[in-house]
C-alpha atoms as a PDB file:
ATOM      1  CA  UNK A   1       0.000   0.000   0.000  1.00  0.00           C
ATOM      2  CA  UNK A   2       0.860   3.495  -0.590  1.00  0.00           C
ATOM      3  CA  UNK A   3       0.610   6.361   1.277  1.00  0.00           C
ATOM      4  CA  UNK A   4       0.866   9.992   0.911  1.00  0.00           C
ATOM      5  CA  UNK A   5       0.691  12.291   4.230  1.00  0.00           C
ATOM      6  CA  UNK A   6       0.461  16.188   3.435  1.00  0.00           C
ATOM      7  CA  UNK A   7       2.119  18.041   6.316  1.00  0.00           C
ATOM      8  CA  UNK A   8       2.652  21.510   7.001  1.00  0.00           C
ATOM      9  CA  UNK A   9       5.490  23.459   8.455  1.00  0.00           C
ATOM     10  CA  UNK A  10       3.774  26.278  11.022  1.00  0.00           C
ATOM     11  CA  UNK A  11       4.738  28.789  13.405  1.00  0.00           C
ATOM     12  CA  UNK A  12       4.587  27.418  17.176  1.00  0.00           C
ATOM     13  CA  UNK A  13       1.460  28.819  18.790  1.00  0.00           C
ATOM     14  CA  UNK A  14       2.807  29.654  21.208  1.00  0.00           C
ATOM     15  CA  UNK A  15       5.323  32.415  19.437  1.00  0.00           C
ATOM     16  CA  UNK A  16       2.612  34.109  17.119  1.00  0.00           C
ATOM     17  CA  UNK A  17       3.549  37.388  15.713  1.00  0.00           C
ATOM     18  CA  UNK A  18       1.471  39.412  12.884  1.00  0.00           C
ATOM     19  CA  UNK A  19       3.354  41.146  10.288  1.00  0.00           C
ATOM     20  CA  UNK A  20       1.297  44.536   9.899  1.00  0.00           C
ATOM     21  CA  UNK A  21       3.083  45.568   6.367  1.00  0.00           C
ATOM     22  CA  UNK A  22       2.997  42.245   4.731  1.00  0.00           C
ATOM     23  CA  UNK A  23      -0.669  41.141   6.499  1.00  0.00           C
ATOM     24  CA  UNK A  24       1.131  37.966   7.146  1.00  0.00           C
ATOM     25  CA  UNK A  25       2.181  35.882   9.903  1.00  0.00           C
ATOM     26  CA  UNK A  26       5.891  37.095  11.108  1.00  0.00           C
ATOM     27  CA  UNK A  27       8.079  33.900  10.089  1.00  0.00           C
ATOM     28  CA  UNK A  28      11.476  35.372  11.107  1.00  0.00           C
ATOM     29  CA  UNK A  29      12.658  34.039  14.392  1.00  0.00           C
ATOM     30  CA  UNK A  30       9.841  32.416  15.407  1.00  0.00           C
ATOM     31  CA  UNK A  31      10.106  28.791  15.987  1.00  0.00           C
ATOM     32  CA  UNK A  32       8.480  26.384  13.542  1.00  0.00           C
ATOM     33  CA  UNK A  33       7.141  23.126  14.010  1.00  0.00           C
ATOM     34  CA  UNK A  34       4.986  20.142  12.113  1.00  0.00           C
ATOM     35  CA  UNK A  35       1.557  21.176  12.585  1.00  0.00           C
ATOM     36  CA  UNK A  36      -0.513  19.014  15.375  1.00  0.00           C
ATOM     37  CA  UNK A  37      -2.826  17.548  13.354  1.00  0.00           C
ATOM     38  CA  UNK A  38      -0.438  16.478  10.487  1.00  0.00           C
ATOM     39  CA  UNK A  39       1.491  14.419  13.094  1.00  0.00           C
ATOM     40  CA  UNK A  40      -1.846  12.441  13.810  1.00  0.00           C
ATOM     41  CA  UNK A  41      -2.383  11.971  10.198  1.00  0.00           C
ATOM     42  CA  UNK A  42       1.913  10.597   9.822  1.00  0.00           C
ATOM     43  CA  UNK A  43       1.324   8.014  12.518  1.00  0.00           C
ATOM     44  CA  UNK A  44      -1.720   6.343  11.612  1.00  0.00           C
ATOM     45  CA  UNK A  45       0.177   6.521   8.285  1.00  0.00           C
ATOM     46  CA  UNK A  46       3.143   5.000   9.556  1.00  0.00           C
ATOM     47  CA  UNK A  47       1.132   2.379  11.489  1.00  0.00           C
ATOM     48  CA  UNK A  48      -1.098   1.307   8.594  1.00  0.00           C
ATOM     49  CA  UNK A  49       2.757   0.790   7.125  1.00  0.00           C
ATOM     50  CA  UNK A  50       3.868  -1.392  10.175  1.00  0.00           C
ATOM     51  CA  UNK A  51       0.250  -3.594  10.004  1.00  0.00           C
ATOM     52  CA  UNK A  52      -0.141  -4.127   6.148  1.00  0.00           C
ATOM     53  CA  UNK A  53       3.166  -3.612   4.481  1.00  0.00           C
ATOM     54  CA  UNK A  54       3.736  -0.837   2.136  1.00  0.00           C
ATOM     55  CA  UNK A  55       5.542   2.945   1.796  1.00  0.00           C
ATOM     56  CA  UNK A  56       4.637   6.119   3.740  1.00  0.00           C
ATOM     57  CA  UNK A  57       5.862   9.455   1.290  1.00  0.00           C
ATOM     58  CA  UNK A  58       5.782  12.825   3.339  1.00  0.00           C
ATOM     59  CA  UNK A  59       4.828  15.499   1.199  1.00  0.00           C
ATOM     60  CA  UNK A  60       5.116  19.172   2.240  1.00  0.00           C
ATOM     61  CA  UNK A  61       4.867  22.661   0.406  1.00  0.00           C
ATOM     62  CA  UNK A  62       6.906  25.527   2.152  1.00  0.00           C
ATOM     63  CA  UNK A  63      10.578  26.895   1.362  1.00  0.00           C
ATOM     64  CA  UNK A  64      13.425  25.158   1.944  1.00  0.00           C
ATOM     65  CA  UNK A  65      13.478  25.256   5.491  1.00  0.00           C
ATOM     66  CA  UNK A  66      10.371  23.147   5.397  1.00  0.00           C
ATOM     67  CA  UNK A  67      12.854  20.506   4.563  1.00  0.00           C
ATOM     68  CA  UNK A  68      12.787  19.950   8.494  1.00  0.00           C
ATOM     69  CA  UNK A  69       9.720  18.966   8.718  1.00  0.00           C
ATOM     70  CA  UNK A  70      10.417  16.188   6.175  1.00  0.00           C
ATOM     71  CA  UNK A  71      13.003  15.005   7.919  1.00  0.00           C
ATOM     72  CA  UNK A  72      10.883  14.914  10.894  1.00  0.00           C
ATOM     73  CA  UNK A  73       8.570  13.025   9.355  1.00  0.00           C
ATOM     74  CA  UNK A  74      11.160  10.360   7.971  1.00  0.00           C
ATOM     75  CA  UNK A  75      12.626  10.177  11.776  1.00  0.00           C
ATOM     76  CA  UNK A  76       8.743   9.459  12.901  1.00  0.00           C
ATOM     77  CA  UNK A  77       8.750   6.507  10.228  1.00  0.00           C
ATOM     78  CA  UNK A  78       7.759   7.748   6.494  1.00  0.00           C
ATOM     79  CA  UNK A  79       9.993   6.129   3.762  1.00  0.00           C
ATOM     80  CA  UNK A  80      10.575   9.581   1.972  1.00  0.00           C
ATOM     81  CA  UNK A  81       9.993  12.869   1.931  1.00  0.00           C
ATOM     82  CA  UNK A  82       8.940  15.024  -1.367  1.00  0.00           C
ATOM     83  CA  UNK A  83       9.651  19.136  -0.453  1.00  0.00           C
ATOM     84  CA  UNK A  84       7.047  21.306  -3.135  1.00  0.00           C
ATOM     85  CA  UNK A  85       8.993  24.588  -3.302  1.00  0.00           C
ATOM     86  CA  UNK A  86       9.540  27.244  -5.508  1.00  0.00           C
ATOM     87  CA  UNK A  87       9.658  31.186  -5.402  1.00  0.00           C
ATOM     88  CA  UNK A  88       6.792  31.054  -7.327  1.00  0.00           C
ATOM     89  CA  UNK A  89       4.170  29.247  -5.133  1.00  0.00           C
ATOM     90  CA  UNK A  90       4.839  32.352  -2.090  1.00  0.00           C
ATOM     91  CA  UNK A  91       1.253  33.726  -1.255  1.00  0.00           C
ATOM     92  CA  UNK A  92      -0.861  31.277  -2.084  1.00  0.00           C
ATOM     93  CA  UNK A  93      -4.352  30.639  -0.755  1.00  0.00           C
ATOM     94  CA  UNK A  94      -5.543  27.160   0.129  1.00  0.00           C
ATOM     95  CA  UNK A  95      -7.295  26.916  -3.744  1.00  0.00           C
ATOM     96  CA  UNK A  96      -3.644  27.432  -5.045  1.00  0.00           C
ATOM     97  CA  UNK A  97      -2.317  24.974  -2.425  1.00  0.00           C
ATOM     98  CA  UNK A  98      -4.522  22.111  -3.287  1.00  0.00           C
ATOM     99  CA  UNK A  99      -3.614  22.651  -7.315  1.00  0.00           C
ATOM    100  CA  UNK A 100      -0.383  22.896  -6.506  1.00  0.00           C
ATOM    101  CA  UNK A 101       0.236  19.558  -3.988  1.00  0.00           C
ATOM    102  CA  UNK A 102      -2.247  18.245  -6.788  1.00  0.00           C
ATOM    103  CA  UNK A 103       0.148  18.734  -9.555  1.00  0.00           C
ATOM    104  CA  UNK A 104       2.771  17.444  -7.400  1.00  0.00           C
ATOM    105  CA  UNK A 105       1.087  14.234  -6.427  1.00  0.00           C
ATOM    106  CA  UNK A 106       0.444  13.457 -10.207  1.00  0.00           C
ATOM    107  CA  UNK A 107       4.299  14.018 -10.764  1.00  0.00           C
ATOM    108  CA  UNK A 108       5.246  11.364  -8.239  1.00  0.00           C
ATOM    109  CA  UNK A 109       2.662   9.208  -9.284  1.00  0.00           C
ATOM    110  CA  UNK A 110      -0.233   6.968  -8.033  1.00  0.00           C
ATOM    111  CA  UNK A 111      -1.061   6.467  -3.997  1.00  0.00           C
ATOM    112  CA  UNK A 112      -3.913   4.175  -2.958  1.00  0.00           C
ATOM    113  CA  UNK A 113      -4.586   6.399   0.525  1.00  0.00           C
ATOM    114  CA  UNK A 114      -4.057  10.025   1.222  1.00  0.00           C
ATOM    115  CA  UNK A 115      -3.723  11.432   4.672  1.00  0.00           C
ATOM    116  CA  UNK A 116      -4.047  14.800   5.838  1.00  0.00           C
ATOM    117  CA  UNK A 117      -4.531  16.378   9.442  1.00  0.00           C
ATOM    118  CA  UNK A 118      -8.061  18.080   9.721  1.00  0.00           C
ATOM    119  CA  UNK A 119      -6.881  21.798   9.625  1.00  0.00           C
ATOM    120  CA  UNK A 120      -3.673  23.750   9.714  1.00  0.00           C
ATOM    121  CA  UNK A 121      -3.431  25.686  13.011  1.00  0.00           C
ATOM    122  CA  UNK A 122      -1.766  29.016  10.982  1.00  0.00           C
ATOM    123  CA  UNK A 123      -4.983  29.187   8.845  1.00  0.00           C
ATOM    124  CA  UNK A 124      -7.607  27.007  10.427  1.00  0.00           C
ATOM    125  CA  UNK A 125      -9.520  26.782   7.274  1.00  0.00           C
ATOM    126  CA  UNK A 126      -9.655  22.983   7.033  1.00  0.00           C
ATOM    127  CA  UNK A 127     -10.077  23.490   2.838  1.00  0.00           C
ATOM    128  CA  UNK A 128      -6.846  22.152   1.493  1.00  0.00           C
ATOM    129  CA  UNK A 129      -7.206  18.237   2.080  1.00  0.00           C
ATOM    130  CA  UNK A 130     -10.486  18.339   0.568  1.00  0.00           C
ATOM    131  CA  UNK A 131      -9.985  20.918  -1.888  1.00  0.00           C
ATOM    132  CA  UNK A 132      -6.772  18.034  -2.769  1.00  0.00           C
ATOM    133  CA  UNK A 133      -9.019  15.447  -3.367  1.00  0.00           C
ATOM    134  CA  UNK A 134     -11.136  17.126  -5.812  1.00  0.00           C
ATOM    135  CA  UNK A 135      -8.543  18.282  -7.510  1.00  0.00           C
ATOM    136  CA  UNK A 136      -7.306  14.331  -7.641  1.00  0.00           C
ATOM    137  CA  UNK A 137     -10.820  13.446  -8.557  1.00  0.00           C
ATOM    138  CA  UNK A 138     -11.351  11.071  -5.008  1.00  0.00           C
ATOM    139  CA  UNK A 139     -13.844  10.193  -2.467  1.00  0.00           C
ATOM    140  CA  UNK A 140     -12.890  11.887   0.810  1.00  0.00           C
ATOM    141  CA  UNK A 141     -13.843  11.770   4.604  1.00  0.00           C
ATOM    142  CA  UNK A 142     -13.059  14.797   7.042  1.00  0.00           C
ATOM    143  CA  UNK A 143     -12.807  14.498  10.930  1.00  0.00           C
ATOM    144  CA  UNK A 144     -11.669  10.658  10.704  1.00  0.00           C
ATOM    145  CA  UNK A 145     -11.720   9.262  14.689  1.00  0.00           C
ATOM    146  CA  UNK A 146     -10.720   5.604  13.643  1.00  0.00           C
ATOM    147  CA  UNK A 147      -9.680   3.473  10.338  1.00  0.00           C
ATOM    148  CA  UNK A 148     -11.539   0.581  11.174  1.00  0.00           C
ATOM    149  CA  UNK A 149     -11.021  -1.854   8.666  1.00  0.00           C
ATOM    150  CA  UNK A 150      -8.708  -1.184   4.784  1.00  0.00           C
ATOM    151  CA  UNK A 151      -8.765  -3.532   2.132  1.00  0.00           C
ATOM    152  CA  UNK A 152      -7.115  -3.304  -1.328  1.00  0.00           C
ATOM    153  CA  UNK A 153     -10.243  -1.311  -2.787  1.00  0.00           C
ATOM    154  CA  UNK A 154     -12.627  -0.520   0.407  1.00  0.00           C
ATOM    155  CA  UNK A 155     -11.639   1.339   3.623  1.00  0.00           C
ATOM    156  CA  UNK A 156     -14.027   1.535   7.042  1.00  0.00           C
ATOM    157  CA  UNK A 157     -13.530   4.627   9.084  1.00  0.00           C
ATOM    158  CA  UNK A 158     -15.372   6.436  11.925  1.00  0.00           C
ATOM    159  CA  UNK A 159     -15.897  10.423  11.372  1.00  0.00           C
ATOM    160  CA  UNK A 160     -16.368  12.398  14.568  1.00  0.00           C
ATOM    161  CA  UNK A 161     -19.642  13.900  14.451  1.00  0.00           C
ATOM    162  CA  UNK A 162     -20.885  16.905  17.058  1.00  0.00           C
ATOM    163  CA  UNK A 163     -23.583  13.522  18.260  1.00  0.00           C
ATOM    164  CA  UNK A 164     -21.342  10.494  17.853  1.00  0.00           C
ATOM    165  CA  UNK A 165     -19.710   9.405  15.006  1.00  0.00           C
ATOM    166  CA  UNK A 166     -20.333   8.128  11.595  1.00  0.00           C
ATOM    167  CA  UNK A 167     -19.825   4.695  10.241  1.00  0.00           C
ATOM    168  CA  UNK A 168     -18.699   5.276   6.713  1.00  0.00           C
ATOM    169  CA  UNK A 169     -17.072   3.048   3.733  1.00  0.00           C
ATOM    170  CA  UNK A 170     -15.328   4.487   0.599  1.00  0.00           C
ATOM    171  CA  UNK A 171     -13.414   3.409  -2.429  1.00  0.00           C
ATOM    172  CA  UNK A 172      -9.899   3.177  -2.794  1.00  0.00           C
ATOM    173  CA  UNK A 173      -7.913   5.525  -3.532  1.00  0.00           C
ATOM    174  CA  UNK A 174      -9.351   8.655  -1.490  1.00  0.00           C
ATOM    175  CA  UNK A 175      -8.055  11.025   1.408  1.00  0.00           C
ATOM    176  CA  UNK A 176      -8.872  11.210   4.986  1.00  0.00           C
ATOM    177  CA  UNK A 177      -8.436  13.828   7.055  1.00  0.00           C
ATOM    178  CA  UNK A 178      -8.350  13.093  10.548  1.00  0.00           C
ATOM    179  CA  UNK A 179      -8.249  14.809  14.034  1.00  0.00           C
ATOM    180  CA  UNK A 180      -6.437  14.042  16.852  1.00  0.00           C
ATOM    181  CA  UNK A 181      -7.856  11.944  19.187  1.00  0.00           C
ATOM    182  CA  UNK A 182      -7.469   9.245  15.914  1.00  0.00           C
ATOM    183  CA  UNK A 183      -4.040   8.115  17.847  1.00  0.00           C
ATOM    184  CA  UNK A 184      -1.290   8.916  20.151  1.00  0.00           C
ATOM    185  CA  UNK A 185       1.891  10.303  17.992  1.00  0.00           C
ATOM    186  CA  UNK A 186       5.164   8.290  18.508  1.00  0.00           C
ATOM    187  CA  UNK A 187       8.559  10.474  20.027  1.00  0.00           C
ATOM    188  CA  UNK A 188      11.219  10.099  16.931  1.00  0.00           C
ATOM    189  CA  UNK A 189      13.766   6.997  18.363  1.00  0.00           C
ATOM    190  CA  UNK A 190      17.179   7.625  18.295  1.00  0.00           C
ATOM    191  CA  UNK A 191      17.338   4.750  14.303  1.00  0.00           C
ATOM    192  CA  UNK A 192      15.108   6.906  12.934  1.00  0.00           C
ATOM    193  CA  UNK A 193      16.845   9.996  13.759  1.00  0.00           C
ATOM    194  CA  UNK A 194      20.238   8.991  12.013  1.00  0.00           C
ATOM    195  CA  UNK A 195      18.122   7.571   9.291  1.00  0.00           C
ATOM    196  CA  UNK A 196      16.303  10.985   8.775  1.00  0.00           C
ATOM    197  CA  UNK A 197      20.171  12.768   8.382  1.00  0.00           C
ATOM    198  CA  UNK A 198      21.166  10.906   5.624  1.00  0.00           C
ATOM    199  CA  UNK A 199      17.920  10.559   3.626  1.00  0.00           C
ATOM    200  CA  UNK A 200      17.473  12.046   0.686  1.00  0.00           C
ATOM    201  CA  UNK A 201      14.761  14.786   0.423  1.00  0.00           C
ATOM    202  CA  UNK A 202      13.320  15.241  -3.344  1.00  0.00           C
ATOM    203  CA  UNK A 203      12.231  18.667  -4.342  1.00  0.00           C
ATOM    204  CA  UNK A 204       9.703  19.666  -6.613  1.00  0.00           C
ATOM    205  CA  UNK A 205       9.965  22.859  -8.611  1.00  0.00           C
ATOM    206  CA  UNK A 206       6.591  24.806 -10.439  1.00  0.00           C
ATOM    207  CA  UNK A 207       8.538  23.237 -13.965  1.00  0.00           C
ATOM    208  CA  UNK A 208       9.166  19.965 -12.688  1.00  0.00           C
ATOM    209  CA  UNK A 209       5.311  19.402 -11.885  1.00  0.00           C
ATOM    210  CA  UNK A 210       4.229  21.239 -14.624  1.00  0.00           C
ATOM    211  CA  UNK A 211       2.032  23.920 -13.456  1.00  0.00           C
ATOM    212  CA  UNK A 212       0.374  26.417 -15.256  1.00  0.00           C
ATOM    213  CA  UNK A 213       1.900  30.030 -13.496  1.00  0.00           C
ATOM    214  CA  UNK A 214      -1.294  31.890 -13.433  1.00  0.00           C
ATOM    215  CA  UNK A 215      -2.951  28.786 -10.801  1.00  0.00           C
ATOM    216  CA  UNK A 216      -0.056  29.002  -8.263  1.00  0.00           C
ATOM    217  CA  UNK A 217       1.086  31.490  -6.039  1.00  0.00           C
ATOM    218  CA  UNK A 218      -0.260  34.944  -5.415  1.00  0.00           C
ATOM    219  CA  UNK A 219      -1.726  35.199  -9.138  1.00  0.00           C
ATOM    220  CA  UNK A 220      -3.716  31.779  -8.636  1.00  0.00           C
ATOM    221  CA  UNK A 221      -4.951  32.649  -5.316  1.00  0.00           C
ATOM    222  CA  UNK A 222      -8.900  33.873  -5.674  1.00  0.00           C
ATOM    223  CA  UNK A 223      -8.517  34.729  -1.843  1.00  0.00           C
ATOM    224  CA  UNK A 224      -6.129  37.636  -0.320  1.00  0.00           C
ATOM    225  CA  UNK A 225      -5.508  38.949   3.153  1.00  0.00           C
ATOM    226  CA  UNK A 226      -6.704  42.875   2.799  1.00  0.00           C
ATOM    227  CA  UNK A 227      -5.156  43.290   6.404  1.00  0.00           C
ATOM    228  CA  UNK A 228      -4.454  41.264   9.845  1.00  0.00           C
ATOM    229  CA  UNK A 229      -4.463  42.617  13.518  1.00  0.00           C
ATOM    230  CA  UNK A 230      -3.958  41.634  17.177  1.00  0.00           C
ATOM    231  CA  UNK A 231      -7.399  41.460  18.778  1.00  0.00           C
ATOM    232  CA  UNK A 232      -8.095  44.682  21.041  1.00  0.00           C
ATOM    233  CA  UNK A 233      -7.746  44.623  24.785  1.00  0.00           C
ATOM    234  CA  UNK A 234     -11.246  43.652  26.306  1.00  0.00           C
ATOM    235  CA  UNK A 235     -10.770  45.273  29.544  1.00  0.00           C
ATOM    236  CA  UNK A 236      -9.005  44.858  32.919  1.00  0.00           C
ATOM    237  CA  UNK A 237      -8.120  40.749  33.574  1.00  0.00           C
ATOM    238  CA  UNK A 238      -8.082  39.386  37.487  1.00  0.00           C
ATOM    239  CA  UNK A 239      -6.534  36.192  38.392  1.00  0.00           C
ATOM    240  CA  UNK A 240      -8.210  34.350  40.978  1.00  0.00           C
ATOM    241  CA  UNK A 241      -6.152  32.174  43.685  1.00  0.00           C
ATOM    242  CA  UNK A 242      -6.816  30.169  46.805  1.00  0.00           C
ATOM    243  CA  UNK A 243      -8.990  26.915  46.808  1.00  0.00           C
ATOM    244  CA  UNK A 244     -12.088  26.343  44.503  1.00  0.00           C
ATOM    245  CA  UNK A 245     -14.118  27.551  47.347  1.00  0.00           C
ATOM    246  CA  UNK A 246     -12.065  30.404  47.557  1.00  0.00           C
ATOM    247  CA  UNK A 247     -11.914  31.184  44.477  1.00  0.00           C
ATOM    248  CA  UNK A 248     -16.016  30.952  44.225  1.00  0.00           C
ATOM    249  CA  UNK A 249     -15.908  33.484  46.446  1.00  0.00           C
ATOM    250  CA  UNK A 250     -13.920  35.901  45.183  1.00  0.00           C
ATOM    251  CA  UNK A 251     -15.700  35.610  41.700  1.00  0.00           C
ATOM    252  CA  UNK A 252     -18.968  35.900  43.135  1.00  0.00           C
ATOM    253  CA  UNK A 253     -18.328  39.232  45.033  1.00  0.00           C
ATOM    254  CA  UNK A 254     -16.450  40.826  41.714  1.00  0.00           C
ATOM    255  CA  UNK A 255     -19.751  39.797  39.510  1.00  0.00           C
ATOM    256  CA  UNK A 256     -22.170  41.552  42.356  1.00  0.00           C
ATOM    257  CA  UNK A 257     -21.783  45.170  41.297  1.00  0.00           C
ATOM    258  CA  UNK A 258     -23.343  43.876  38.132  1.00  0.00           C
ATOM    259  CA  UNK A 259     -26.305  42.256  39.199  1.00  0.00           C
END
């Protein structure tokens, strides 16, 4: 079996900045890291690997630092990693993303399962594994909880559901995208480290995959940012201490004046 996981490279959370000239997020000395979800998505990947034989391929698109993620992803247990970059895919918008890894996926050829995490935390959008599939003309499934049963043509899987969950069964090949309580995510071991430092990271330029210029990047992006900003201050904050009691208390006599 074959398997493509679609990660993303994305500022830690915790180390946001806004970039108020660009209306971007501020990339320069902030820490990146493989976005939560995608790791969920490279595990079940890797452990569909381990159960039924087959190849994991990491794909990501980003510049060339994203090569780290790749390589995180190879020290996690993917077989390779494919790095989408090119000057010419900066600014795109999650339509241009999904043409692009589209074009890119048809380069490297045919997968029988595609994995995605449900939504990037930099953009939250949750378009781009769907918006992949179409563009690969395959079934989906979004919020996948469990892969219960995957045969060569049929796969099983439960989608979380705001009541439950789903029961649902699709054709081979499609995409999942899946959240996080799908698995735990391994810690890289200290093998698949020194095997991530000496593989060999393909990279994909807009020629080599053959896209058409005016669908990638800025100029194939139908969506824009017009302008970002901080939220503004609410108000005065208090931090409560002491015991829950206490602290019941404390919040009770601050909310009287109000009532």
């Amino acid at each position: 079996m074959k398997i493509a996981v679609c990660i993303k490279q994305v500022p830690d959370a915790r180390d946001v900045r806004l970039d108020p000239t660009t209306n971007t997020l501020a990339r320069e000395g902030v820490e990146s890291i493989m976005n939560p979800y995608d790791q969920h998505a490279l595990e079940e990947a890797v452990r569909l690997k381990e159960k039924h034989g087959g190849e994991v391929t990491a794909i990501t698109m980003g510049p060339p630092q994203a090569e780290e993620v790749l390589r995180l992803a190879i020290a996690c247990g993917a077989d390779n990693g494919v790095l989408v970059s090119d000057r010419a895919f900066a600014g795109a918008d999650t339509w241009a993303t999904a043409y692009t890894l589209g074009r890119a996926v048809e380069t490297l050829g045919s997968f029988d399962l595609f994995l995605c995490g449900k939504q990037a935390i930099d953009g939250d959008t949750a378009q781009v594994g769907p918006g992949l599939a179409l563009r690969l003309d395959i079934p989906y499934l979004t919020c996948v909880q469990k892969i219960r049963e995957i045969g060569e043509k049929v796969l099983v899987a439960e989608r979380m559901m705001d009541d439950g969950h789903d029961v649902v069964e699709v054709f081979l090949p499609a995409l999942l995208t899946v959240v996080k309580n799908i698995n735990e995510p391994r810690v890289p071991s200290l093998k698949g480290k020194m095997k991530a430092k000496k593989a060999v990271i393909t990279t994909l330029s807009a020629e080599a995959i053959k896209a058409d210029p005016a669908s990638i990047g800025l100029p194939g992006s139908p969506t824009q940012v017009v302008r970002v900003f901080p939220p503004e201050p609410r108000g005065e904050s208090a931090v409560l201490s002491g015991t829950v009691d206490e602290q019941v208390t404390q919040l009770v006599d601050k909310l009287k004046p109000y009532l």
